[in-house]
Structure formats: C-alpha cells, structure tokens
Protein backbone atom coordinates (compact mmCIF):
# COMPACT_ATOMS: atom_id res chain seq x y z
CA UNK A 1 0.00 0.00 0.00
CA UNK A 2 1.45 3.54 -0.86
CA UNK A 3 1.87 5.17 2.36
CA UNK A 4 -0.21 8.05 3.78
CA UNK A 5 -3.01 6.78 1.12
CA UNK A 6 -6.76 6.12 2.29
CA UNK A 7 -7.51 2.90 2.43
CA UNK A 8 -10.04 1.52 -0.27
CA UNK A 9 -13.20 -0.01 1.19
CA UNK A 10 -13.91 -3.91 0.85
CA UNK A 11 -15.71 -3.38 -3.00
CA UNK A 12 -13.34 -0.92 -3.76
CA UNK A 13 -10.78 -3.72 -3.26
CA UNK A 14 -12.40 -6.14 -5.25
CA UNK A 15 -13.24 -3.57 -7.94
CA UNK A 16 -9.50 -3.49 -8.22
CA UNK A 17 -8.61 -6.85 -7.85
CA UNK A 18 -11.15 -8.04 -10.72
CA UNK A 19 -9.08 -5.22 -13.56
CA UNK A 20 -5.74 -6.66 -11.42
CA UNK A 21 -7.15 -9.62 -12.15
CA UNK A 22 -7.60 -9.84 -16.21
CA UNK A 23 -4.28 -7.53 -16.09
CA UNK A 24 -2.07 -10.30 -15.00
CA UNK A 25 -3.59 -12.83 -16.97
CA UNK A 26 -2.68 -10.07 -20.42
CA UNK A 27 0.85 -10.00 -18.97
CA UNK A 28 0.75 -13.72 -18.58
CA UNK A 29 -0.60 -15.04 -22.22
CA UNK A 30 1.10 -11.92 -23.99
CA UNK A 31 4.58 -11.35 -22.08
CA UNK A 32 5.12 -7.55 -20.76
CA UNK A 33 2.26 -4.57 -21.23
CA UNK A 34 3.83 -1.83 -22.52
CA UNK A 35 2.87 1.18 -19.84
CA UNK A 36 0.72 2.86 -22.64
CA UNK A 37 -1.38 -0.43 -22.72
CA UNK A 38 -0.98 -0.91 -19.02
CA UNK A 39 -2.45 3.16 -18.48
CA UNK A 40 -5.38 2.85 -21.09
CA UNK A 41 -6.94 -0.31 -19.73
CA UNK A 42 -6.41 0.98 -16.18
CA UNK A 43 -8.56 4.33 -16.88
CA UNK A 44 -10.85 3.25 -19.70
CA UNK A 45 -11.75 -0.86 -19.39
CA UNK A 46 -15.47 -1.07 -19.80
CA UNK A 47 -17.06 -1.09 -16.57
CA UNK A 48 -13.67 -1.44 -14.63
CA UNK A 49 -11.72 1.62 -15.73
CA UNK A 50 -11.39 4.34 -13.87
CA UNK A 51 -13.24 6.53 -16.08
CA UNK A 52 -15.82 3.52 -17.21
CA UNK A 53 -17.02 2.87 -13.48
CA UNK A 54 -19.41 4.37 -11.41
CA UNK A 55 -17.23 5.85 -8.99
CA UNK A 56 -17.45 9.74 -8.67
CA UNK A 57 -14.61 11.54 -10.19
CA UNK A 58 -14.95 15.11 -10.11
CA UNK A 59 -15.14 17.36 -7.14
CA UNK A 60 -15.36 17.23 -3.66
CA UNK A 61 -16.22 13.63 -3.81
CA UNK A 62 -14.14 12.40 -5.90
CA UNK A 63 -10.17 12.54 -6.53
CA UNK A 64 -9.21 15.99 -8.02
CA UNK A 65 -11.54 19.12 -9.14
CA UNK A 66 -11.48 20.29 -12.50
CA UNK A 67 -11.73 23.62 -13.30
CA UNK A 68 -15.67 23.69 -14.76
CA UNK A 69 -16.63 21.60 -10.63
CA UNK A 70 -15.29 25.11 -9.24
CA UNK A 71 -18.35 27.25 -10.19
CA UNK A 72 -19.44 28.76 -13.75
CA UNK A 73 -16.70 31.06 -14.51
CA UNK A 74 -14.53 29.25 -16.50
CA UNK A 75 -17.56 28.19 -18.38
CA UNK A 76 -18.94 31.31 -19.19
CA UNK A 77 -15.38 32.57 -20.15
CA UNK A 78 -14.76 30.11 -22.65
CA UNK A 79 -18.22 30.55 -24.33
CA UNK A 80 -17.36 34.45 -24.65
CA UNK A 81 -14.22 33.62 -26.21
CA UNK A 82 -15.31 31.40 -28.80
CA UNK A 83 -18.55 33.96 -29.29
CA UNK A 84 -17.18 35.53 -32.25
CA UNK A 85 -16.43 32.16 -34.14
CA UNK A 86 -19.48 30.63 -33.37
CA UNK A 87 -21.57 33.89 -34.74
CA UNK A 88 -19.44 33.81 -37.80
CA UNK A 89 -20.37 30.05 -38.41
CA UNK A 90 -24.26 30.68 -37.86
CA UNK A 91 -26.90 28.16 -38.67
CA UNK A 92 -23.96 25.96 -39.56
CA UNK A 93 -21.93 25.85 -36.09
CA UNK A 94 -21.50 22.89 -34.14
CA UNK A 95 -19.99 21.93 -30.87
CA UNK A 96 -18.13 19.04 -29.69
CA UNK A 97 -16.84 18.51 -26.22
CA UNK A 98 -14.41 15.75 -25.77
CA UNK A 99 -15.26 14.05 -22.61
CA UNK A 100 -17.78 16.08 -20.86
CA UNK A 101 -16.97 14.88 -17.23
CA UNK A 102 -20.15 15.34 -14.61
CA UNK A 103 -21.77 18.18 -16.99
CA UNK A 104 -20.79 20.74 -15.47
CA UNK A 105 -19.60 22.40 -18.56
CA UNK A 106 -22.00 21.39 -20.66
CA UNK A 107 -24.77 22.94 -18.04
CA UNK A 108 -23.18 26.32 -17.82
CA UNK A 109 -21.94 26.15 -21.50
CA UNK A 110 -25.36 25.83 -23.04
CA UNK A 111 -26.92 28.62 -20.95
CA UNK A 112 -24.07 31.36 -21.80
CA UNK A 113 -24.44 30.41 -25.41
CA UNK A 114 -28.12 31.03 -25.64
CA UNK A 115 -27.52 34.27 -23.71
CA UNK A 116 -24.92 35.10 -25.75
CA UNK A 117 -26.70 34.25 -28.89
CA UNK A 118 -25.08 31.95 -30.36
CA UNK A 119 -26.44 28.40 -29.53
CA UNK A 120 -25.13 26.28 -32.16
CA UNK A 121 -27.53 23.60 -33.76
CA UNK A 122 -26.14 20.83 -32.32
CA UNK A 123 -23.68 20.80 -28.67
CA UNK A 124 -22.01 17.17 -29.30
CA UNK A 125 -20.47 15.14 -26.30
CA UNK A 126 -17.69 12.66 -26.82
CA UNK A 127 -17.87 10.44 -23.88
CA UNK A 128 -16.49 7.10 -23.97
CA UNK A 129 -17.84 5.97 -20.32
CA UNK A 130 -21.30 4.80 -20.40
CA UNK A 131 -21.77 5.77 -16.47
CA UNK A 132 -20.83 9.75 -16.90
CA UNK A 133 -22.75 9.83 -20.58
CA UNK A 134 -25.65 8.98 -17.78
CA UNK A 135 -24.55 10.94 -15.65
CA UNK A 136 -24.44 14.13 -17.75
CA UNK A 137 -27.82 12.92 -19.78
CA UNK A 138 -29.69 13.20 -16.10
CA UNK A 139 -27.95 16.30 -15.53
CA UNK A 140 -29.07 18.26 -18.76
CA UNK A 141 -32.56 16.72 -18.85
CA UNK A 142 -32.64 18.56 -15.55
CA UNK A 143 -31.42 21.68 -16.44
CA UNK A 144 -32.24 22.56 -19.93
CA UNK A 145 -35.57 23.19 -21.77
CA UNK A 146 -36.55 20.43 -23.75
CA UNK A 147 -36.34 22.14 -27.06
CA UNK A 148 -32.72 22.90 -26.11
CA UNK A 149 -32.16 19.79 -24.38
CA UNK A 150 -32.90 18.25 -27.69
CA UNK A 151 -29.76 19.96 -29.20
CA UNK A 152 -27.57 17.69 -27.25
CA UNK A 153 -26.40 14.65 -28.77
CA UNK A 154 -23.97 11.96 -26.83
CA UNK A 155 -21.17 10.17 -29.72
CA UNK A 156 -19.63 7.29 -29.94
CA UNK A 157 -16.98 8.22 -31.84
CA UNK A 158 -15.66 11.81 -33.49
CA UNK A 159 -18.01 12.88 -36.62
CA UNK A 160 -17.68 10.90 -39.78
CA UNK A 161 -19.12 13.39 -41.95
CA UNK A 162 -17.84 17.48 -42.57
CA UNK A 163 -18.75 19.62 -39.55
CA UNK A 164 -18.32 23.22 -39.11
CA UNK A 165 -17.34 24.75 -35.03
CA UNK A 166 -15.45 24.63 -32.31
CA UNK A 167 -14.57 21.49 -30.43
CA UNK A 168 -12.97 21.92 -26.99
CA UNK A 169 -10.93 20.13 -24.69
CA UNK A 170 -10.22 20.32 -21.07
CA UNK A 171 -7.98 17.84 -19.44
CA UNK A 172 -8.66 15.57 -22.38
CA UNK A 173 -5.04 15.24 -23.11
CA UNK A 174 -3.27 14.98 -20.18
CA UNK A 175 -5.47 11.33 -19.54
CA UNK A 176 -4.13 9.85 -22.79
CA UNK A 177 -2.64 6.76 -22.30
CA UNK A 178 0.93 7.70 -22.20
CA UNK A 179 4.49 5.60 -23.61
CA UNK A 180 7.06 6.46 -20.57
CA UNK A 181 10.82 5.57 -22.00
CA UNK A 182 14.22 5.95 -20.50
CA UNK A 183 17.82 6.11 -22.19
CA UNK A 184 20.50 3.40 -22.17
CA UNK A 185 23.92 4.05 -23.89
CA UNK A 186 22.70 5.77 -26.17
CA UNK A 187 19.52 4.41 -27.08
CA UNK A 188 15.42 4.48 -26.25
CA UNK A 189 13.77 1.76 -23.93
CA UNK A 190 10.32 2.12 -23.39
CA UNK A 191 8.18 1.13 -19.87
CA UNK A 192 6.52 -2.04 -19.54
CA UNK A 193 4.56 -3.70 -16.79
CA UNK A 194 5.27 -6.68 -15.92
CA UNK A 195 4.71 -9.41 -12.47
CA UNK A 196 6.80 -10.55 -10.34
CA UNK A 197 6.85 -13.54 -8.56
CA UNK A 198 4.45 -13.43 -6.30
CA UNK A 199 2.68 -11.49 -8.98
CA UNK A 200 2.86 -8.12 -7.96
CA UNK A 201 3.17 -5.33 -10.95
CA UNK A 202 6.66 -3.80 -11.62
CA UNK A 203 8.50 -2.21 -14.27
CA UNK A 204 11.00 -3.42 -16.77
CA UNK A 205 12.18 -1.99 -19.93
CA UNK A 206 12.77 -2.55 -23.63
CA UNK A 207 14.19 -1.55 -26.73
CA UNK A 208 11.66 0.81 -28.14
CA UNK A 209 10.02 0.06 -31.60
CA UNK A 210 10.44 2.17 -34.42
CA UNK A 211 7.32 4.37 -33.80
CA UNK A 212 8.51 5.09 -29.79
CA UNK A 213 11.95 6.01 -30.87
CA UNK A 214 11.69 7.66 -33.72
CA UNK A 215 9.28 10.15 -31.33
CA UNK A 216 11.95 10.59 -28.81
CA UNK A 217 14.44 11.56 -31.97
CA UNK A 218 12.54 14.00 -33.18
CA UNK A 219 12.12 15.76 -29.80
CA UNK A 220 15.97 15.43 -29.46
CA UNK A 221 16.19 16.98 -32.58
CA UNK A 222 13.70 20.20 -31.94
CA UNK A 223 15.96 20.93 -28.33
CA UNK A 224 18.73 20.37 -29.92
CA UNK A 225 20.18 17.50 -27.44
CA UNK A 226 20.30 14.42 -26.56
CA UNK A 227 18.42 12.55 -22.93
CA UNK A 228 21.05 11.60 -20.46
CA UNK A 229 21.47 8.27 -19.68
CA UNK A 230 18.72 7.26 -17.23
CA UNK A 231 16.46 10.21 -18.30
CA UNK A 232 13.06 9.03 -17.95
CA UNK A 233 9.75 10.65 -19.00
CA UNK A 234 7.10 10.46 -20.98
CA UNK A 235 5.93 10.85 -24.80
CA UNK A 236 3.00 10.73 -27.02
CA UNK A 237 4.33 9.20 -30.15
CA UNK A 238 0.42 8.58 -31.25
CA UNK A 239 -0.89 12.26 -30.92
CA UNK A 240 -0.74 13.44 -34.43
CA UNK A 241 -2.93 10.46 -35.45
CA UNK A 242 -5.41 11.11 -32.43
CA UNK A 243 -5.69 14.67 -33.26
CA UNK A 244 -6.68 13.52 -36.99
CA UNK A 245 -9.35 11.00 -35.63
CA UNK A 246 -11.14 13.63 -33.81
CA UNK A 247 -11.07 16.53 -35.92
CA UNK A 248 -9.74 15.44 -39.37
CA UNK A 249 -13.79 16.32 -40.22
CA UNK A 250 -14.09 19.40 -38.80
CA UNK A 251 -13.30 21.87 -42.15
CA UNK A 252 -13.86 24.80 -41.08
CA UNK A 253 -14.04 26.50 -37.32
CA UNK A 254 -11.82 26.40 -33.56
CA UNK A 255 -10.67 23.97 -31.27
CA UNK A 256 -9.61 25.02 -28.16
CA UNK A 257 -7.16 22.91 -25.47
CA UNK A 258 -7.02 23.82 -21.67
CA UNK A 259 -5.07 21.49 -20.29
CA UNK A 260 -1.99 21.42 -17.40
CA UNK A 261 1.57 21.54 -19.12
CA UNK A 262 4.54 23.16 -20.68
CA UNK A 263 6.09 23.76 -23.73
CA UNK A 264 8.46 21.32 -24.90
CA UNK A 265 11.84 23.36 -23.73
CA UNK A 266 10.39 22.82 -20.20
CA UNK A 267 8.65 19.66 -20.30
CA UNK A 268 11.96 18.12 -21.05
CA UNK A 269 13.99 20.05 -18.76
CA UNK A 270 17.69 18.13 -17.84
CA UNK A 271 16.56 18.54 -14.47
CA UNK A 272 13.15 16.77 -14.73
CA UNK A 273 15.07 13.41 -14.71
CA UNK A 274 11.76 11.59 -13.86
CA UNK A 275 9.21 13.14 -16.14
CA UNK A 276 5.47 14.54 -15.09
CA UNK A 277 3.57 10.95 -14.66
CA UNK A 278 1.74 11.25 -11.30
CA UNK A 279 -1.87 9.71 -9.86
CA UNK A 280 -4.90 10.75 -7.70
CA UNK A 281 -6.87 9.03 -4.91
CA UNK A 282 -9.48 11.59 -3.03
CA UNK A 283 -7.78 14.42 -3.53
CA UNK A 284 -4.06 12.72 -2.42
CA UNK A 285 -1.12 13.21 -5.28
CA UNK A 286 1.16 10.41 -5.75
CA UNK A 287 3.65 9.04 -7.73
CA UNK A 288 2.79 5.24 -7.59
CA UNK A 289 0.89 4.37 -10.94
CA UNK A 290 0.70 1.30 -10.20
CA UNK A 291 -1.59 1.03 -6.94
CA UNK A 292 -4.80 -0.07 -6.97
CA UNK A 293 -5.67 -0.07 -11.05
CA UNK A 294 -9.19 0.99 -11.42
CA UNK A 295 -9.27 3.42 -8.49
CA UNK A 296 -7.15 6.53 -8.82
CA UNK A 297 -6.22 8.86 -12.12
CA UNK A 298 -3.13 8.78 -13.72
CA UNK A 299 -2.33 11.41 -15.37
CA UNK A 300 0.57 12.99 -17.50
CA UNK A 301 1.57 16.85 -17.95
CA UNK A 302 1.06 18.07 -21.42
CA UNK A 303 3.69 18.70 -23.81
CA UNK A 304 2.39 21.52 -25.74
CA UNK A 305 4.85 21.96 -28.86
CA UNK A 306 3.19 18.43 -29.82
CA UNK A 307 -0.19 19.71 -29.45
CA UNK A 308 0.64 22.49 -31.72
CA UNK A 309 2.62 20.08 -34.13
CA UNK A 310 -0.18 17.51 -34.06
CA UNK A 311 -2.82 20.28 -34.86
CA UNK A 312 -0.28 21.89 -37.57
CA UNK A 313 -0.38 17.98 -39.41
CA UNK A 314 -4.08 18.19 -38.90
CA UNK A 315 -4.37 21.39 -40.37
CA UNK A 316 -5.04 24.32 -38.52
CA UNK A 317 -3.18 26.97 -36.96
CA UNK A 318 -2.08 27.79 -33.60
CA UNK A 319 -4.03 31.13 -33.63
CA UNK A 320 -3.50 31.33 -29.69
CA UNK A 321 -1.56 29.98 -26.69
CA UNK A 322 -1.81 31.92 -23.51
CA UNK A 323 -1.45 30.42 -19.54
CA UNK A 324 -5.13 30.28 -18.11
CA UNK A 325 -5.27 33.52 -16.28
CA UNK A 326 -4.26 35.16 -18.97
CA UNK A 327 -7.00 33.59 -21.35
CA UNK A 328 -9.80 33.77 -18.82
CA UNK A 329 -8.57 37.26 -17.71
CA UNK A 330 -9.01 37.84 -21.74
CA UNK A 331 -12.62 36.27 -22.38
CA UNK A 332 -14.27 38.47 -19.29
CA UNK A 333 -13.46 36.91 -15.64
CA UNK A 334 -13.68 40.32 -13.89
CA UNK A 335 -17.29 40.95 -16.00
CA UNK A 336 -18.35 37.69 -15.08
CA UNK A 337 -17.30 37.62 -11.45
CA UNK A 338 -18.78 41.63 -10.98
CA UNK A 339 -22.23 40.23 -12.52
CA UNK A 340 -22.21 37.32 -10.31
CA UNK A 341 -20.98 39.32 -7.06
CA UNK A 342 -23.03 42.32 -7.52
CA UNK A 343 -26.28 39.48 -8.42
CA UNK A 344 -26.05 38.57 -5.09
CA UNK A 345 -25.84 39.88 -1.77
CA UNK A 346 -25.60 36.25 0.00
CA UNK A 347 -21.69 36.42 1.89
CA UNK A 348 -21.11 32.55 0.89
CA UNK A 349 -22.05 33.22 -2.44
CA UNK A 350 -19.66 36.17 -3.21
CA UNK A 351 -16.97 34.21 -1.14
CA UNK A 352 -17.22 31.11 -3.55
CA UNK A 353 -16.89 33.37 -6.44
CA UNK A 354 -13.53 35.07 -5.30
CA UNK A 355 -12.14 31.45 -4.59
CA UNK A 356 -13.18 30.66 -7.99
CA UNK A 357 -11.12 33.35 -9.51
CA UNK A 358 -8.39 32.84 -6.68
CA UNK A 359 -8.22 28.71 -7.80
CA UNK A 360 -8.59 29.74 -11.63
CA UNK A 361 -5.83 32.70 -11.89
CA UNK A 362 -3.50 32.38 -9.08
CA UNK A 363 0.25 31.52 -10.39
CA UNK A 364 0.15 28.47 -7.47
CA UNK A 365 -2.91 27.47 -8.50
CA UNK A 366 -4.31 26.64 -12.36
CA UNK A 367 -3.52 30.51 -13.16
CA UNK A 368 -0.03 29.23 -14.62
CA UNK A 369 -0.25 25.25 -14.21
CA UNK A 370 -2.54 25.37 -16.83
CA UNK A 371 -2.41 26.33 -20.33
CA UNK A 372 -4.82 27.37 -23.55
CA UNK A 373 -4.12 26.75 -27.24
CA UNK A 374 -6.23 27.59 -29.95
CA UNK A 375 -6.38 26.39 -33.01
CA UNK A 376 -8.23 27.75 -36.25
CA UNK A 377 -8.89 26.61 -39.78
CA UNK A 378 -10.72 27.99 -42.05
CA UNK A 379 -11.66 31.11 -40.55
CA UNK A 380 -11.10 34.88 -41.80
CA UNK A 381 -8.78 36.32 -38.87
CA UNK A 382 -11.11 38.88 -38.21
CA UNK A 383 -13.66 36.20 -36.49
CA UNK A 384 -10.81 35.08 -33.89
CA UNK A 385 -11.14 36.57 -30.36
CA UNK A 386 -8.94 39.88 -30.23
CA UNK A 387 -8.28 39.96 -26.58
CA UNK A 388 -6.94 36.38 -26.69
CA UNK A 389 -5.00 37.24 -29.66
CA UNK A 390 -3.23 39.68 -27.76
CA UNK A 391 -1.58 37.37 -24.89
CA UNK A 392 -0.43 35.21 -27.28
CA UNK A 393 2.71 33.87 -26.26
CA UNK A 394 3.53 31.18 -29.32
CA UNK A 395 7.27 31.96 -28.93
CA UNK A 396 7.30 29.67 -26.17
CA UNK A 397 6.66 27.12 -28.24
C-alpha cells in the first residue's frame, strides 16, 4: 500500500482486484504490457476503468476538481471567447466537447451560449464511459428546456461526416494513455509492466520500436540535445494520429485545449530526470501508478509543442496559446465575477466566487499550471477573439 493513502473499502478492493485480475492474466498469455497499454486499460476498461465505473470523479467527492466543478466562470469565459467564431459560423456551427466529465460544462456552457446568442444547432459530447454519458444525460434533462435539451447529442466516436465549429478540450489530453521511455547508452527503452513472482506489478524496460523512438528523436532533434542516460519521461508518439481522428472532419471552425503543461523546452527540462507521470486518490497526489488499477487517475503533464505540431499535421493553426489567467482574464473573468458578485448579496455566495477566480488565476494554482491553445482553420482572422490574440505567447513554443 502507498503510504499516507486512504484505504479503499472492501468493493473498492475487489473492484481493483477483478481489472488486477484480467491484467495479469494479459501480462501472462502476452509477455510484458507496454505502460501505454498498461495506463489505457487501467482508466478506460469497460465497466472497470477508472473513467468507465461508477465511482465519482470530479469534485469534492471524488479525486481531483477540475476547473468547470469550481463554479461557472470558466464556463462562461470560454463561451465568450469562442462567441465571435461561433456567430461567424451561424446556422452551420456545431460543438463538440471531448469528454464532458459530470456536466458541469456542458450545463453552464449551453446557458451562456443562448444568452450570448449563439447556440449552435447541435452541442455534441464525446464520452467514452457509459456511467458519466448517464450521468451528464440526467444532468441536462434537468437543467435545460426540452427544445434545447434536444440539441444535445452523446457520440460514440468523433463525426464521420464534414462539420463546421469549435470542439474543446479540457484535461482531455493529459489522460491519454501515455508511452514512458528511458535512455540506455545511447539508445530508447520504453516502460513495460510486468509481475513478479508473487505477482505483484513492476516495471521493466525494452528496446523501443520504431514508432517510440523515432518520437523521442525527433524531440531530441527540436531541443537540440540528446536525454542523459537514465532520463526518464514520458511521450505521445500517437498524438498526431489522435488529433486527426477527432477533428480530421471538422473543415472549417476552432478547437480550443485547456489542459496542465509546458512547452516542450520545459517539459523536457535536464533537471526533470523523472518526467510529469503522477496519480490521484481523493484528492491525495502520488507518484505510484501502479496502486490499486481501477481506483485513482493517472495522469501525464502536457507537452504543448506536440499539441501544436499535431494540430499543424491536422491542419489548422495555432491562432493562440496563452497560460489560463491570462486567457480567462481575456474572455471576461472580472465581468463575469462583478455580474455574479453584484447578483447577489448572499456572503457565501460572493466568497465562492472570489475562490473561484483565486483557484482559476493564481500563479500556485491553475492561473499558470494550466495552459490554452487555440487552433483555427478555415476562418477569416477577423472572427478570432482579439483579446486572446493579444496574450499570445507562441514563442514559447
């Protein structure tokens, strides 16, 4: 057991023993899991994963708070960013939210757009997990009209046919199933999983395959050095072909990525000799991805000069990449909050609503941790949000 963690309850423990379970008998029939393999089935097997179960996730009851659980700021901000693209789109416009969590988004989302004006005909949700689609379907049926509820449509996979929008992201990437590697003499060996023998999960390594190490090179390449010996981090060798799976169809209009991360110069810092990979249990960091495989996040820090070069292959255009703050700061925080303070004159109420903006903008907080990137295609300059335009910071990249 990692130490200082809660302990899980009796079904908790046999939730994880049943994915422990089918794990070691992978391992068994098909040799080592690479720790890609070993992360995806861990957060996504049907009815076991951690995002496929029916355990909460989000918020105070769950094991981290995203940024939409805090209140409806961030919400409404994005919305009045994207305004202008979504009004130049029209009847046309579309959205798509990849993985839409508890709902929370979607909720506040829907009702800024239609105040805003610019509902789009359709508000698409990605969600692989059967138990949050439910989740948010209950949620919405609650909350909307009908007529508007009706708008919302739940997908199984990204659009087949030519769409026109915006499709956004938050923490989407960073729960990827990552490839971690390490460096030996000279050369790239990726992570595995494998048992021990009394058939406890460890870690070996191997010599990467072509895809794997021809990632790392390139990165090597773009800073211009090469990984120590015993480096170890992590990559996302299959980004650019996720990034075409989801919006290879959309033609014309936005995504937008909010997401925790760095560009690549600092992701790979030679001082960050063991990468960004870290888990959550109820609200407890840790660095033990291993423990208890169904029951905790694991999560990876974003390296966003990939992002940008997977969206360049895909073909759009960074337009925009800004730290949080300065994005929400950007797309009307201090309206937002002054509406909702002034709206009110309950003490709690205002109080939440300055530890919103505190948890959203503060450097120590997700002002800095976190980062946007937009992307455009498509779209006559004029349409893209001005304000944001103006903290771009793309020389980072």
């Amino acid at each position: 057991m990692t130490a200082r963690l809660p302990e899980p309850s009796a079904d908790e423990r046999a939730h994880s023993d049943h994915l422990l379970a089918m794990m070691r008998e992978d391992i068994a029939v098909n040799g080592p899991m690479p720790f890609s393999r070993f992360m995806e089935r861990a957060l996504y097997t049907p009815g076991l994963g951690y995002y496929s179960a029916g355990k909460a996730k989000f918020g105070a009851e769950g094991d981290f708070v995203t940024a939409p659980e805090l209140g409806p700021l961030f919400a409404q901000c994005v919305v009045r960013s994207l305004k202008p693209i979504l009004a130049s789109l029209g009847d046309e416009a579309e959205f798509l939210e990849l993985g839409g969590g508890s709902g929370s988004f979607a909720e506040v989302a829907i009702g800024a757009m239609q105040r805003e004006g610019v509902l789009p005909r359709r508000y698409m949700i990605l969600e692989p997990s059967a138990d949050l689609r439910e989740r948010q379907r209950e949620r919405l049926a609650l909350a909307l009209a009908p007529d508007v509820f009706a708008r919302v449509v739940w997908l199984d996979a990204p659009p087949e046919e030519s769409w026109a929008g915006v499709l956004f992201a938050n923490e989407v990437i960073d729960a990827l199933p990552t490839t971690r590697f390490t460096m030996r003499d000279g050369e790239v060996y990726e992570e595995y999983v494998v048992l021990d023998g009394d058939g406890r999960l460890g870690i070996t390594y191997r010599p990467a395959d072509a895809l794997v190490g021809g990632a790392v090179r390139h990165v090597e390449r773009d800073l211009g050095r090469d990984f120590e010996a015993g480096y170890r981090t992590e990559i996302l060798p299959q980004l650019p072909y996720w990034m075409q799976a989801v919006a290879g169809t959309l033609e014309k209009g936005a995504m937008l990525f909010i997401d925790y991360g760095y560009p690549r110069s600092e992701f790979y810092l030679p001082e960050r000799t063991d990468g960004t990979l870290r888990a959550f249990y109820r609200h407890y960091m840790h660095a033990d991805a291993l423990h208890a495989p169904g029951l905790q996040d694991i999560t990876a820090s974003v390296d966003f000069t990939a992002l940008a070069e997977a969206g360049n292959n895909a073909g759009f255009g960074v337009a925009a990449y800004v730290p949080q703050a300065q994005f929400l700061i950007a797309s009307g925080l201090q309206e937002f909050f002054e509406e909702g303070y002034m709206g009110t004159e309950d003490e709690a109420t205002r109080y939440r609503l300055a530890q919103q903006v505190k948890k959203l903008t503060m450097p120590d907080e997700m002002g800095e941790r976190f980062q946007a990137m937009l992307f455009a295609r498509g779209l006559n300059a004029v349409v893209l949000p001005a304000e944001l335009m103006l903290e771009d910071r793309g020389s980072r990249l």
